[in-house]
Protein backbone atom coordinates (compact mmCIF):
# COMPACT_ATOMS: atom_id res chain seq x y z
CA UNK A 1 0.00 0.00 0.00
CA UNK A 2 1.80 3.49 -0.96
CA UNK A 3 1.14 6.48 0.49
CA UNK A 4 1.60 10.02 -0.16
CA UNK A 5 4.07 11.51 2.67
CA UNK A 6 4.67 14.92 4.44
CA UNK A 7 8.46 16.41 5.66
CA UNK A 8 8.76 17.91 8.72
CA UNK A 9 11.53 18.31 11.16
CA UNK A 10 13.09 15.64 8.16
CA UNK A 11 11.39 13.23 8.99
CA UNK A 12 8.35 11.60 6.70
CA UNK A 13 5.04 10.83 7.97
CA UNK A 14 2.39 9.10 5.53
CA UNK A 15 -0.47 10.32 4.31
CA UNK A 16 -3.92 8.95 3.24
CA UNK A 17 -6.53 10.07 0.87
CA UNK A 18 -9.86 8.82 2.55
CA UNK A 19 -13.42 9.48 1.19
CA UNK A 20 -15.69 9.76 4.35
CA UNK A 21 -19.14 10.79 2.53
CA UNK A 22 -20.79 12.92 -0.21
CA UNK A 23 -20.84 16.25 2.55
CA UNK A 24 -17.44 15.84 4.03
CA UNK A 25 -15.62 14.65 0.17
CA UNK A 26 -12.00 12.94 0.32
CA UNK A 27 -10.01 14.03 2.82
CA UNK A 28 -6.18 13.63 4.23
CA UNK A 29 -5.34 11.40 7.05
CA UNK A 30 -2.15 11.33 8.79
CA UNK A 31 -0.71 9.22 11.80
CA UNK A 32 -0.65 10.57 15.83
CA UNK A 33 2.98 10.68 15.20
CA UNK A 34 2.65 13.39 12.83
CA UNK A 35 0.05 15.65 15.35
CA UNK A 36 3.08 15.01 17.91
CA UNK A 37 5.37 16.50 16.30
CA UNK A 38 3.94 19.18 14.80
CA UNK A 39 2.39 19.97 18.61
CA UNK A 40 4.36 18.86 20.88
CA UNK A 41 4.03 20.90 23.75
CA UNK A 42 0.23 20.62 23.12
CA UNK A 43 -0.46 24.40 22.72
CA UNK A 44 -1.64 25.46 19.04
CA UNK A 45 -1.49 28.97 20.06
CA UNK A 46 2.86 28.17 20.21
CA UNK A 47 3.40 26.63 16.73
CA UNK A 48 4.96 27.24 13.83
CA UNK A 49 3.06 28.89 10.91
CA UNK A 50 5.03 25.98 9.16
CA UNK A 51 3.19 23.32 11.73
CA UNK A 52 -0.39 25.32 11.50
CA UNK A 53 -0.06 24.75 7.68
CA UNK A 54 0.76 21.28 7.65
CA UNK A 55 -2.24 21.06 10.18
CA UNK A 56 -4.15 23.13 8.21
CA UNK A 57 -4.48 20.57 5.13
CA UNK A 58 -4.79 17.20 7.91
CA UNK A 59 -8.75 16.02 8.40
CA UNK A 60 -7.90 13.70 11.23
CA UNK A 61 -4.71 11.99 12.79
CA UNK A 62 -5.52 8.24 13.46
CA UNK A 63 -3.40 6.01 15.20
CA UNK A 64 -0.90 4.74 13.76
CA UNK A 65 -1.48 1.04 12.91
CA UNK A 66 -5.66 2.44 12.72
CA UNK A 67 -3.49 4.53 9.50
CA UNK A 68 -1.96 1.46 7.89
CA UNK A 69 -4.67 -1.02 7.96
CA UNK A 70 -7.76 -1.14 5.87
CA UNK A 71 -9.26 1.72 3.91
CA UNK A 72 -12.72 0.12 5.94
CA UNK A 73 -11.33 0.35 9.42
CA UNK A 74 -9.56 3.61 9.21
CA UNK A 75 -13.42 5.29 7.67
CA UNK A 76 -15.14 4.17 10.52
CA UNK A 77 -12.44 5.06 12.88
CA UNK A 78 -12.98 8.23 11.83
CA UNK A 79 -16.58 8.35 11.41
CA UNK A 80 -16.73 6.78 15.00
CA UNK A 81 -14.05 9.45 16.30
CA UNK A 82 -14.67 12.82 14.41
């Protein structure tokens, strides 16, 4: 399974296209990983516009192996969690 990726810090973290419904559209998904390090003191307001971008274009962070399994389990996961 391939996946689109996004740098930060230099490190790669995946990304997946994910259609939830015909309201919400496709969507990008990204790992908890990713939300970590772009946050990681937990405080949006004291980010970098570079992290608030990346943010900016992320629908949801799921877990990591949630991320990597099936297109089926990661929907509801969000569906379930958003």
């Amino acid at each position: 399974m391939a996946f689109d990726t996004i740098e930060y810090l230099g490190k790669k973290f995946p990304v997946r296209d994910v259609y939830i419904n015909k309201e919400v559209g496709t969507v990008n998904v990204s790992n908890e990983s990713l939300a970590a390090a772009l946050n990681p003191k937990d405080d949006w307001d004291d980010v970098t516009s570079e992290a608030e971008y990346i943010d900016n274009k992320i629908y949801f962070y799921a877990p990591d192996d949630v991320l990597v399994g099936s297109i089926k389990k990661l929907t509801q996961h969000i569906k379930d969690n958003s």
